[in-house]
PDB file of N, CA and C in Angstrom:
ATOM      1  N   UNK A   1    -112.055 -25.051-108.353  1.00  0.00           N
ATOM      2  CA  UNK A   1    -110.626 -24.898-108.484  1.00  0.00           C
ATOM      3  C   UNK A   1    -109.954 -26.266-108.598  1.00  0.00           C
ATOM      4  N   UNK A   2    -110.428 -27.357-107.829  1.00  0.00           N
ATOM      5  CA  UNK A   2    -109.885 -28.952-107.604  1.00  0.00           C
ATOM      6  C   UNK A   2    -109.842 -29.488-108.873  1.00  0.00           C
ATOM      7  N   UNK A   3    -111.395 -28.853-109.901  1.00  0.00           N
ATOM      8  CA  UNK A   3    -111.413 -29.513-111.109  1.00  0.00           C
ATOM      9  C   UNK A   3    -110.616 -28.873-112.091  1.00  0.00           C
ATOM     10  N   UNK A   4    -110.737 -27.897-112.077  1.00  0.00           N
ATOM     11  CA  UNK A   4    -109.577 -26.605-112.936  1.00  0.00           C
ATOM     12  C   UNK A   4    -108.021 -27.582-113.005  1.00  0.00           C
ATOM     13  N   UNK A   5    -107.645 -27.503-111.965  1.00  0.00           N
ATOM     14  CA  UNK A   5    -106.304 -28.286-111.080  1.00  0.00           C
ATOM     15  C   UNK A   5    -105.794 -29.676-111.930  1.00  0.00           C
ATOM     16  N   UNK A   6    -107.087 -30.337-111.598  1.00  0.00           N
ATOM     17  CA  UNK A   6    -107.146 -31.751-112.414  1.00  0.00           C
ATOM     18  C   UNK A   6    -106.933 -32.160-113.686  1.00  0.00           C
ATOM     19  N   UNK A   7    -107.793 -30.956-113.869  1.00  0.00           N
ATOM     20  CA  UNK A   7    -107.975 -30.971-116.063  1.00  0.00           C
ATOM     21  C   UNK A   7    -106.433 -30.345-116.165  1.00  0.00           C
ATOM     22  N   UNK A   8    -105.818 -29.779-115.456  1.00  0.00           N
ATOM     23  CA  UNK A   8    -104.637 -29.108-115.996  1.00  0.00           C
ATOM     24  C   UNK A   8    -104.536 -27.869-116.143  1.00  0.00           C
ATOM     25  N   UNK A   9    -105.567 -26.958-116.125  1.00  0.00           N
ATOM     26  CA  UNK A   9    -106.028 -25.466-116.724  1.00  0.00           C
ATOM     27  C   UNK A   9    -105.250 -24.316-115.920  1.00  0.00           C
ATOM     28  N   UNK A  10    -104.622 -24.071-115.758  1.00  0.00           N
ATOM     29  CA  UNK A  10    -103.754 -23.289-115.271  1.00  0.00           C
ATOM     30  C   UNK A  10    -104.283 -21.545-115.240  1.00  0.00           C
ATOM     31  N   UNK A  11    -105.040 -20.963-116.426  1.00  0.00           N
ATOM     32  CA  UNK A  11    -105.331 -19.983-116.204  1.00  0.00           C
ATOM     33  C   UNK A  11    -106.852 -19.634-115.650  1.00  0.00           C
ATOM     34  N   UNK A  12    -107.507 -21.186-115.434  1.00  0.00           N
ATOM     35  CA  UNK A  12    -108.564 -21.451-114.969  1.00  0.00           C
ATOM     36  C   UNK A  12    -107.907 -21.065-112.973  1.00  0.00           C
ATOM     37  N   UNK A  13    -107.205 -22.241-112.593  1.00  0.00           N
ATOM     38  CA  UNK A  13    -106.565 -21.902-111.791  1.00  0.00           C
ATOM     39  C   UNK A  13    -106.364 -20.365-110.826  1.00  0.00           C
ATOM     40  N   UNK A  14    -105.759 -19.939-112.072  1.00  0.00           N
ATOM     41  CA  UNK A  14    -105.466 -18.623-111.970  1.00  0.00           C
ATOM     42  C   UNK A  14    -106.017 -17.720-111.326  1.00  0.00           C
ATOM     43  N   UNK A  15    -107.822 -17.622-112.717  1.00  0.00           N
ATOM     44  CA  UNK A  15    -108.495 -17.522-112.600  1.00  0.00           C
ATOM     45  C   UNK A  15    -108.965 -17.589-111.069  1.00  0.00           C
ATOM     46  N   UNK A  16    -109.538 -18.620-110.512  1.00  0.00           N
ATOM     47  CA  UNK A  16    -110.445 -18.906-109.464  1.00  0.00           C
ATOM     48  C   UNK A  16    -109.606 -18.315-108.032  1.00  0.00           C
ATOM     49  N   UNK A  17    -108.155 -18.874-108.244  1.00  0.00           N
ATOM     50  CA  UNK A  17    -107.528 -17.431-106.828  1.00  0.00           C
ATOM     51  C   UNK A  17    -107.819 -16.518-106.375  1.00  0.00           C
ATOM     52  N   UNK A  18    -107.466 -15.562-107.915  1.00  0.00           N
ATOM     53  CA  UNK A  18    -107.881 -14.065-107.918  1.00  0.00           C
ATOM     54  C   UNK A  18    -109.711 -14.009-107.348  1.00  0.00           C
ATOM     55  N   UNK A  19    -110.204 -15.004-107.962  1.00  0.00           N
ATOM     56  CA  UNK A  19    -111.829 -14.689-107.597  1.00  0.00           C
ATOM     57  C   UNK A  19    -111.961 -15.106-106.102  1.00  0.00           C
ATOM     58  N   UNK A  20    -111.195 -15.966-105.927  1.00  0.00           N
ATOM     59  CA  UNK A  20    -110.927 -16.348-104.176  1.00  0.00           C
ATOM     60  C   UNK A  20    -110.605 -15.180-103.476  1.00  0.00           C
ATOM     61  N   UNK A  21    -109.285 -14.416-103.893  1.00  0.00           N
ATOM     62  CA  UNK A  21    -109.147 -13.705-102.920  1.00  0.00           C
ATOM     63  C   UNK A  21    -109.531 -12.243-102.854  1.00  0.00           C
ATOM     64  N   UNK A  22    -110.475 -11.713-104.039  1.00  0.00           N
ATOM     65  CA  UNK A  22    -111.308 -10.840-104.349  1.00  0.00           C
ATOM     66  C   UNK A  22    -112.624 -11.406-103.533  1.00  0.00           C
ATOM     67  N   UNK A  23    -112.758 -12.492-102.819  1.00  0.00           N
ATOM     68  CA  UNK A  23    -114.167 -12.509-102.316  1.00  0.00           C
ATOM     69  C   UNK A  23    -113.629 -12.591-100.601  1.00  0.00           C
ATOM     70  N   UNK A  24    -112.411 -12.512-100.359  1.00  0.00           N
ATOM     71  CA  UNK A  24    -111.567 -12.518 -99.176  1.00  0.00           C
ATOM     72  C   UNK A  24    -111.461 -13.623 -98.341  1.00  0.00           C
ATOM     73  N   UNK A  25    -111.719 -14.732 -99.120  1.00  0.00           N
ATOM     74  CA  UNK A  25    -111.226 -16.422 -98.893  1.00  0.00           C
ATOM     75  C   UNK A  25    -109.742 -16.405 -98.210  1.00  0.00           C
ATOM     76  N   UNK A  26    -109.654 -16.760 -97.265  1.00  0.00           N
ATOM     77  CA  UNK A  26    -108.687 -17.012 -96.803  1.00  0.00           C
ATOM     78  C   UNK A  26    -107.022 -17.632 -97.803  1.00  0.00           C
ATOM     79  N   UNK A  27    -106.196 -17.408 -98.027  1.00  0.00           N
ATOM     80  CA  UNK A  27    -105.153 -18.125 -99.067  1.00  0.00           C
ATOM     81  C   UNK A  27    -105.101 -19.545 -98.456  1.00  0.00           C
ATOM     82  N   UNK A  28    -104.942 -19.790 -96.913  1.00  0.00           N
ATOM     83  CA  UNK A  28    -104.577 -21.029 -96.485  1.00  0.00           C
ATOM     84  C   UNK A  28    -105.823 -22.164 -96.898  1.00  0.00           C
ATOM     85  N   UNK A  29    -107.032 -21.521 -96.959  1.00  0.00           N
ATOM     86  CA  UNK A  29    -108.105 -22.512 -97.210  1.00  0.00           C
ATOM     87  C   UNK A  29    -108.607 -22.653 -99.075  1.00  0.00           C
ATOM     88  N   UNK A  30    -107.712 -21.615 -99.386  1.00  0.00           N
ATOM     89  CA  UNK A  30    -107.421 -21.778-101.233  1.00  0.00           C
ATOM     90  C   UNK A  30    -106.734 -23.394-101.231  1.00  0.00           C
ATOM     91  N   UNK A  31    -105.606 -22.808-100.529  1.00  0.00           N
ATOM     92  CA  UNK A  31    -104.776 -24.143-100.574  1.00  0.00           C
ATOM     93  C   UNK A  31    -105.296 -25.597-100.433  1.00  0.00           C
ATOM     94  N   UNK A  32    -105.576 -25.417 -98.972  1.00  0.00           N
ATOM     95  CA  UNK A  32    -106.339 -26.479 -98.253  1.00  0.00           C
ATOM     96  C   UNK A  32    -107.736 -27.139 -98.593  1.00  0.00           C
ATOM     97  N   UNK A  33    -108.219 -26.481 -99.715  1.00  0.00           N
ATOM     98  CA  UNK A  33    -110.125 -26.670-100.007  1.00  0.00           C
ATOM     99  C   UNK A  33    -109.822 -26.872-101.003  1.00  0.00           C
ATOM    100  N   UNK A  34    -109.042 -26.131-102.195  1.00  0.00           N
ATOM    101  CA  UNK A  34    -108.600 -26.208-103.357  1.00  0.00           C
ATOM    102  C   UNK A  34    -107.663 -26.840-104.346  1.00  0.00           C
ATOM    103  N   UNK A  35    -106.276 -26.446-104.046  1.00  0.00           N
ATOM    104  CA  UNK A  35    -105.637 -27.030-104.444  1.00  0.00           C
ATOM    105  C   UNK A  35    -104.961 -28.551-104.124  1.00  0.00           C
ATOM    106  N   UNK A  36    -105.032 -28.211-102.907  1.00  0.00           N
ATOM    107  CA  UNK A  36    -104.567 -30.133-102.227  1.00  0.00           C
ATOM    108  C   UNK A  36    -105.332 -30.916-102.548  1.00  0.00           C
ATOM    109  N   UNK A  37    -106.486 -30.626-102.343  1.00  0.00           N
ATOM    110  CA  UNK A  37    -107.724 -31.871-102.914  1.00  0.00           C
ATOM    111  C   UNK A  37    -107.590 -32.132-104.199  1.00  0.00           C
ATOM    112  N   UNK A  38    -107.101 -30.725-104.921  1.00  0.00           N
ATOM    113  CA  UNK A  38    -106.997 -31.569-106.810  1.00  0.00           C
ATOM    114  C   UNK A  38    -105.561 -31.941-106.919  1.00  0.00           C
ATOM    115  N   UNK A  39    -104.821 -32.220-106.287  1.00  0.00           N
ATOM    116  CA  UNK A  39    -103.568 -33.208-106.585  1.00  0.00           C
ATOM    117  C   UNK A  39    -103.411 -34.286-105.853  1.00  0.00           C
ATOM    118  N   UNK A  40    -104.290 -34.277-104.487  1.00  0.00           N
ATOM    119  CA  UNK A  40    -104.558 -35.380-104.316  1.00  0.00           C
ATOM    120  C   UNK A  40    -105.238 -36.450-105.296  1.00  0.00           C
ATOM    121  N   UNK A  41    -106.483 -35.980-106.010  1.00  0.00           N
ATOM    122  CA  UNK A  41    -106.854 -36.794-107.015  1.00  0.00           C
ATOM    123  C   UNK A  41    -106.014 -36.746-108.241  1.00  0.00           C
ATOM    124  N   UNK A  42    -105.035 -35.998-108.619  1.00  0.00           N
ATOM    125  CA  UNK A  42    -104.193 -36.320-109.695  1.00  0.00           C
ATOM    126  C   UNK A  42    -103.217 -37.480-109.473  1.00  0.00           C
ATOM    127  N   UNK A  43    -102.488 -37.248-108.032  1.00  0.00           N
ATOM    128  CA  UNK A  43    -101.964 -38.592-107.618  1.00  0.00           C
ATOM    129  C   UNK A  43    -102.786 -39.790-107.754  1.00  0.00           C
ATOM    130  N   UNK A  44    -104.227 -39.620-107.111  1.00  0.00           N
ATOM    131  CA  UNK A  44    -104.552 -40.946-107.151  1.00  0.00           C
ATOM    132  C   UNK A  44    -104.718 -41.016-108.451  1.00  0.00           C
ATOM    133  N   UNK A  45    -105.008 -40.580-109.588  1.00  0.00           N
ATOM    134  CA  UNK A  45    -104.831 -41.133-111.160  1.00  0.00           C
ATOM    135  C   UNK A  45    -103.965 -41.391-111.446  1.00  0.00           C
ATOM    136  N   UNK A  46    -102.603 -41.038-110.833  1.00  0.00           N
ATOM    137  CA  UNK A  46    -101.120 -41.688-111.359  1.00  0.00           C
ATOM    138  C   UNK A  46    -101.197 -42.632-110.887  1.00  0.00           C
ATOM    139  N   UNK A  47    -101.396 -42.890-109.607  1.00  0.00           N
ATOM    140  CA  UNK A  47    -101.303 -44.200-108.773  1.00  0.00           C
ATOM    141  C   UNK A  47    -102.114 -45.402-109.783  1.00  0.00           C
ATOM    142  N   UNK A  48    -103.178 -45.324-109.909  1.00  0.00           N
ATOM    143  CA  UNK A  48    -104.196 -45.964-110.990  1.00  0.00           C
ATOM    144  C   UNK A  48    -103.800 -45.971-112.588  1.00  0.00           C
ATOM    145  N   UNK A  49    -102.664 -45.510-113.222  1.00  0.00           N
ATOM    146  CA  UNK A  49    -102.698 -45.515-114.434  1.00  0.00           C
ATOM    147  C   UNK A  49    -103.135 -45.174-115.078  1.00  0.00           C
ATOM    148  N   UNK A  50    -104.068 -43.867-114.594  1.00  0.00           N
ATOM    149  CA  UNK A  50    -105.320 -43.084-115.387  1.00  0.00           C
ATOM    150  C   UNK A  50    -104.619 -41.703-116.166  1.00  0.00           C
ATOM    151  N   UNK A  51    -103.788 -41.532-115.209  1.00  0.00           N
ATOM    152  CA  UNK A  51    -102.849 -40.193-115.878  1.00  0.00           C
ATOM    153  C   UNK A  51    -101.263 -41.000-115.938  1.00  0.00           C
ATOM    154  N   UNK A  52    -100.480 -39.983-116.570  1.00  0.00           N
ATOM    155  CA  UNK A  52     -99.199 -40.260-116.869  1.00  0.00           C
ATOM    156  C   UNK A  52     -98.294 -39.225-116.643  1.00  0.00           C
ATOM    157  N   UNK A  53     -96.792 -38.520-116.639  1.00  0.00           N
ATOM    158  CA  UNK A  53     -96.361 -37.813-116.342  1.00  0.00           C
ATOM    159  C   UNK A  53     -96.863 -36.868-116.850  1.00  0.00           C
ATOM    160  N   UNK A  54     -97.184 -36.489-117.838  1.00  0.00           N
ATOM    161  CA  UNK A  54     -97.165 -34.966-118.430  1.00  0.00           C
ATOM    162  C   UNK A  54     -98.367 -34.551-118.491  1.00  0.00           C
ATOM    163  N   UNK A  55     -99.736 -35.848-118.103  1.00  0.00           N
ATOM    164  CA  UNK A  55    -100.927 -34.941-117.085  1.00  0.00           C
ATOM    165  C   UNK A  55    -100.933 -34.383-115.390  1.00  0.00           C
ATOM    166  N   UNK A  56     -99.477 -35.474-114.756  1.00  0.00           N
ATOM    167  CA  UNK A  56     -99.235 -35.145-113.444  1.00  0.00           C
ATOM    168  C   UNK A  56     -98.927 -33.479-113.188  1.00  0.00           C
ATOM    169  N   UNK A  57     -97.583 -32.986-114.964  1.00  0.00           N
ATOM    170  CA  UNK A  57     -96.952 -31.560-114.799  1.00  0.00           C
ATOM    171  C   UNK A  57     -97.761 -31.046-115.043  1.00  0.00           C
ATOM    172  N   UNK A  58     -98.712 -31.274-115.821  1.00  0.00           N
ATOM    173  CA  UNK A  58     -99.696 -29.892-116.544  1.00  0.00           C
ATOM    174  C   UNK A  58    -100.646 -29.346-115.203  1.00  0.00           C
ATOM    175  N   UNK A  59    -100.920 -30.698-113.982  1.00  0.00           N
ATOM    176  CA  UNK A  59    -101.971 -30.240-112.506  1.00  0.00           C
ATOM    177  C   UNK A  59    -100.242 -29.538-112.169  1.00  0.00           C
ATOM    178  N   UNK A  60     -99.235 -29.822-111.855  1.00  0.00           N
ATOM    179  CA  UNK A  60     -98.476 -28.939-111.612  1.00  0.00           C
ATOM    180  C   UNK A  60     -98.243 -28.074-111.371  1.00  0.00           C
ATOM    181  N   UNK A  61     -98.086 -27.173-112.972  1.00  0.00           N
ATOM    182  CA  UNK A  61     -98.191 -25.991-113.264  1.00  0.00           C
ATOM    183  C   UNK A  61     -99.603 -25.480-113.025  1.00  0.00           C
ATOM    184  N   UNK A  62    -100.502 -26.303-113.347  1.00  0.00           N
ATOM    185  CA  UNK A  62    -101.641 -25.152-112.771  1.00  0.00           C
ATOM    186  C   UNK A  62    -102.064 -24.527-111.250  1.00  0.00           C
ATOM    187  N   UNK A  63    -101.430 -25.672-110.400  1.00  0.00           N
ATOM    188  CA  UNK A  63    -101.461 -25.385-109.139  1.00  0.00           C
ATOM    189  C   UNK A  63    -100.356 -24.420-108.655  1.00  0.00           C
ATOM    190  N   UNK A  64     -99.217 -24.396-109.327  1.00  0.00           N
ATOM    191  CA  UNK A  64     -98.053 -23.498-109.293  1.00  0.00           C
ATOM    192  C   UNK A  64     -98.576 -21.900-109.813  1.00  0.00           C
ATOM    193  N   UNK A  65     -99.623 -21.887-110.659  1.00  0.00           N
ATOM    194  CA  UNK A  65    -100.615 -20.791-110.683  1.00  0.00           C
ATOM    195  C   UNK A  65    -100.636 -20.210-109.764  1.00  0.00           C
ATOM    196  N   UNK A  66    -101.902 -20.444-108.975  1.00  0.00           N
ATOM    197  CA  UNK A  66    -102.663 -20.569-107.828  1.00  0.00           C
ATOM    198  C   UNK A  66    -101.153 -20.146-106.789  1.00  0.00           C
ATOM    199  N   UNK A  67    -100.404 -21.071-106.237  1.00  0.00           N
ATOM    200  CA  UNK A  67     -99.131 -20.810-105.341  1.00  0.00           C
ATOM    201  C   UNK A  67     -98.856 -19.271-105.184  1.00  0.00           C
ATOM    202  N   UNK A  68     -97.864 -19.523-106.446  1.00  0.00           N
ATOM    203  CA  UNK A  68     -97.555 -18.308-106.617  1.00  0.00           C
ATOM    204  C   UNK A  68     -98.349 -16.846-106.382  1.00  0.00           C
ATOM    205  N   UNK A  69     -99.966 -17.097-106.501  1.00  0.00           N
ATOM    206  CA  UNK A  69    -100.730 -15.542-105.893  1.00  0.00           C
ATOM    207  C   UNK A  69    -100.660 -15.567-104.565  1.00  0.00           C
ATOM    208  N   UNK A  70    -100.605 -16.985-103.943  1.00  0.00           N
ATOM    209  CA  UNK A  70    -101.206 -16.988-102.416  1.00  0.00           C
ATOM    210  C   UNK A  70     -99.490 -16.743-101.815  1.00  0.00           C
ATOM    211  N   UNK A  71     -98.692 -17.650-102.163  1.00  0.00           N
ATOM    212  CA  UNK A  71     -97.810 -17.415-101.330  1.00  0.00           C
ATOM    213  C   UNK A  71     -96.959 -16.381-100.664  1.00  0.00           C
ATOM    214  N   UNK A  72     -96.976 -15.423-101.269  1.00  0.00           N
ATOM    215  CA  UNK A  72     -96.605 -13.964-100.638  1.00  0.00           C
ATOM    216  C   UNK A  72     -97.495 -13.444 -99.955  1.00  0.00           C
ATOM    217  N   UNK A  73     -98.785 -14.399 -99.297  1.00  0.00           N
ATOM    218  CA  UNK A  73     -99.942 -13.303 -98.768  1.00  0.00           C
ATOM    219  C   UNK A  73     -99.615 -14.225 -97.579  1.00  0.00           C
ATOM    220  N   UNK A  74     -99.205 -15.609 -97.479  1.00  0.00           N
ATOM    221  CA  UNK A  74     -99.328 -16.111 -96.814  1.00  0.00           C
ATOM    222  C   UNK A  74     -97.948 -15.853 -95.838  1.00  0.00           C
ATOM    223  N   UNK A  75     -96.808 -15.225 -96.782  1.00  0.00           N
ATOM    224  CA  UNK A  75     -95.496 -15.203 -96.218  1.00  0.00           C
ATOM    225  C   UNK A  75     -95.944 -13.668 -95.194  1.00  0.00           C
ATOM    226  N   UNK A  76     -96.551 -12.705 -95.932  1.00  0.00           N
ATOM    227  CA  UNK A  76     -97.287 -11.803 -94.728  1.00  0.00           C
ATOM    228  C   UNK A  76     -98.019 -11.910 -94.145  1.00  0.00           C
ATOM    229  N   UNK A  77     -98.772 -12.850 -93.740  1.00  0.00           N
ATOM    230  CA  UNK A  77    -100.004 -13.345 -92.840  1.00  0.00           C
ATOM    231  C   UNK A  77     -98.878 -14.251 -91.873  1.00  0.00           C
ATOM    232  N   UNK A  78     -98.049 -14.275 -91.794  1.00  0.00           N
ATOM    233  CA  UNK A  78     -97.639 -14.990 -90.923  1.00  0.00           C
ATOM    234  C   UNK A  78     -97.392 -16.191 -90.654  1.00  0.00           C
ATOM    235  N   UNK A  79     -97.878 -16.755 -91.866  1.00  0.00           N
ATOM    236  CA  UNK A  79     -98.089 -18.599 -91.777  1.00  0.00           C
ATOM    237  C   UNK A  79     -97.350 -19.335 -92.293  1.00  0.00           C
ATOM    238  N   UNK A  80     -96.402 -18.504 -92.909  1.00  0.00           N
ATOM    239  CA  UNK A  80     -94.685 -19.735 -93.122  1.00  0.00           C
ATOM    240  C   UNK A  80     -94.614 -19.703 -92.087  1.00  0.00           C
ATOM    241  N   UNK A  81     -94.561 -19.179 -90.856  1.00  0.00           N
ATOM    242  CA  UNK A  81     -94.001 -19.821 -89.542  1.00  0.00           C
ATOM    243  C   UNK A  81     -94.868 -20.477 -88.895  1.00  0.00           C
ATOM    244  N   UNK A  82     -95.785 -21.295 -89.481  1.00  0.00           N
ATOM    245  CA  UNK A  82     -96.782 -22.188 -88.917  1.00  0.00           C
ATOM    246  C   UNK A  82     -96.355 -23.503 -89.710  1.00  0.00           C
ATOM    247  N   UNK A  83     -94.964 -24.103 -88.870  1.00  0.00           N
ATOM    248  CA  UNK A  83     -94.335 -25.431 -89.391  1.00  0.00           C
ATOM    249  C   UNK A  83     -95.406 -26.791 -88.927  1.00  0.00           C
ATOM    250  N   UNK A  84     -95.488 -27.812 -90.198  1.00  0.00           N
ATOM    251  CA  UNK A  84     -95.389 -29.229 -89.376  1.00  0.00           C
ATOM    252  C   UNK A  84     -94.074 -29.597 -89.501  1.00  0.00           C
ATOM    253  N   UNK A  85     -93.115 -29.220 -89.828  1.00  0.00           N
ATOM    254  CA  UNK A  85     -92.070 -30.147 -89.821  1.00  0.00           C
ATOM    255  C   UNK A  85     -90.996 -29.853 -90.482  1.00  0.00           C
ATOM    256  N   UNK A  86     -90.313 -30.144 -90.939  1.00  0.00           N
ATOM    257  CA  UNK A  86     -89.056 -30.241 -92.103  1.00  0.00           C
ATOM    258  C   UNK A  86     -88.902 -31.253 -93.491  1.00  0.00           C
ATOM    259  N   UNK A  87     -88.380 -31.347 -94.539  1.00  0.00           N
ATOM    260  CA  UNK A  87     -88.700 -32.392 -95.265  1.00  0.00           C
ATOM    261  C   UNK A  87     -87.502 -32.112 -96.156  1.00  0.00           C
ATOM    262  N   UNK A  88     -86.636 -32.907 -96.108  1.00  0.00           N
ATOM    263  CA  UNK A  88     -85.386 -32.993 -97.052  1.00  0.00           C
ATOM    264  C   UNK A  88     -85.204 -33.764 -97.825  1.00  0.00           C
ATOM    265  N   UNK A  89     -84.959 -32.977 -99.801  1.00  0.00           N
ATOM    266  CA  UNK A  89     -84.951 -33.743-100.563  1.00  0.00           C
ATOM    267  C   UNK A  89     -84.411 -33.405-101.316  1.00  0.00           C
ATOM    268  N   UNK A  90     -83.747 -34.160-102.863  1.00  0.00           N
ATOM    269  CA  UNK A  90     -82.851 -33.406-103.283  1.00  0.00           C
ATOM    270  C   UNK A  90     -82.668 -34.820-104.752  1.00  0.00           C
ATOM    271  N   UNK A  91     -81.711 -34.568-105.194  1.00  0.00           N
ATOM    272  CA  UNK A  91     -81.168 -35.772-106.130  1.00  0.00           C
ATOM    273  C   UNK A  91     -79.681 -36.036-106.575  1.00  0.00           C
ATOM    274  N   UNK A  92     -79.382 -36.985-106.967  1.00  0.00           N
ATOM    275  CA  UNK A  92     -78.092 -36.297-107.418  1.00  0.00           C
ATOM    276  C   UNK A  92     -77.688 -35.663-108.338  1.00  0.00           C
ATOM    277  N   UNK A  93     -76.227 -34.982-107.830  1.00  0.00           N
ATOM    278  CA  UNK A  93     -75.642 -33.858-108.256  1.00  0.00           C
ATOM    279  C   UNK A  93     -75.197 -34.720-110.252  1.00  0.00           C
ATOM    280  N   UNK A  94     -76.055 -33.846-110.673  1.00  0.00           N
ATOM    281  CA  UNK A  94     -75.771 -34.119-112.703  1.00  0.00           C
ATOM    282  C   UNK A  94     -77.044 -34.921-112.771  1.00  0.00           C
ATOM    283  N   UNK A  95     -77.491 -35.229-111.878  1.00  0.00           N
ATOM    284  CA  UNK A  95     -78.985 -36.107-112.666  1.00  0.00           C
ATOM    285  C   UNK A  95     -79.788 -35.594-113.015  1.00  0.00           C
ATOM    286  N   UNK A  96     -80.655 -35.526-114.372  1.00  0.00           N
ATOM    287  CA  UNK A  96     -81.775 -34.763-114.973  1.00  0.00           C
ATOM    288  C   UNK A  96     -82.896 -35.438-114.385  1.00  0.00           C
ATOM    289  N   UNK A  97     -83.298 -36.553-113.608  1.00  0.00           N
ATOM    290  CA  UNK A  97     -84.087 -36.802-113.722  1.00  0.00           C
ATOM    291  C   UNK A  97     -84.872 -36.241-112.270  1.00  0.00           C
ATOM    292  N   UNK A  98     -85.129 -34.760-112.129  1.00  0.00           N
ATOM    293  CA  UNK A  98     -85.644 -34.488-110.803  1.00  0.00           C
ATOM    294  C   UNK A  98     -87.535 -34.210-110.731  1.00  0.00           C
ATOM    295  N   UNK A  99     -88.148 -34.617-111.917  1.00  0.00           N
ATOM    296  CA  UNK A  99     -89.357 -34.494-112.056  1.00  0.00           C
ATOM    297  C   UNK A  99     -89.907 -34.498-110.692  1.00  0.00           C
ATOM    298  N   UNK A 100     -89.737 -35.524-109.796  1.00  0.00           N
ATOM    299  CA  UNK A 100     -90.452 -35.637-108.601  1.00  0.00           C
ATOM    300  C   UNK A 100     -90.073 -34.956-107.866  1.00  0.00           C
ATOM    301  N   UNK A 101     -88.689 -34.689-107.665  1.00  0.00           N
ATOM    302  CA  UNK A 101     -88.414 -33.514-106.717  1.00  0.00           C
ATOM    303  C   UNK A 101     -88.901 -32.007-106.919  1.00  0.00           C
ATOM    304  N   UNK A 102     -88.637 -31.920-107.841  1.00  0.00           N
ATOM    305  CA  UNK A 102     -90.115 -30.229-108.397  1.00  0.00           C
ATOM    306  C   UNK A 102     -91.283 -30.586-108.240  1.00  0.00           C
ATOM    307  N   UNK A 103     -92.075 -31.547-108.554  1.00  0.00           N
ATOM    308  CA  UNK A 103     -93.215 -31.506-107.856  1.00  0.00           C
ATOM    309  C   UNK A 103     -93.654 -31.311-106.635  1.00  0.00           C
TER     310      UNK A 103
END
């Protein structure tokens, strides 16, 4: 799924959820095994100059894949209320440039 993530593949992504949670993989350890680890390495290729914005959106959207199946399982499992914290962010009001804030 990390490499799916990386390359960008979104219905690969997709893909590997559904096979995740058809084999009854936990969603939090989709997340946690899966998807964090492949944007962690997409960051570190931005960080390095190896990728550029529009390989950063394409791991994006493919991980926004993936999200989107787990997160309603996770909002009934109980584990939005399993906070670390708070995190406030935002941009200003008329600025187009919120790329980082959607990510």
């Amino acid at each position: 799924m990390s490499r799916a993530l990386i390359l960008g593949d979104k219905d690969a992504v997709f893909r590997m959820t559904t096979e995740g949670l058809a084999l009854s993989l936990r969603p939090i350890d989709l997340i946690f095994r899966g998807l964090i680890p492949g944007m962690d390495v997409v960051g570190e290729k931005f960080r390095r100059n190896e990728y550029y914005v529009p390989q950063v959106l394409l791991s994006a959207r493919a991980m926004y894949a993936g999200l989107d199946l787990l997160k309603p399982l996770l909002t009934a499992a109980g584990a939005a209320g399993q906070s670390l914290g708070v995190v406030v962010i935002g941009t200003a009001q008329g600025d187009l440039h919120d790329i980082g804030k959607n990510l």
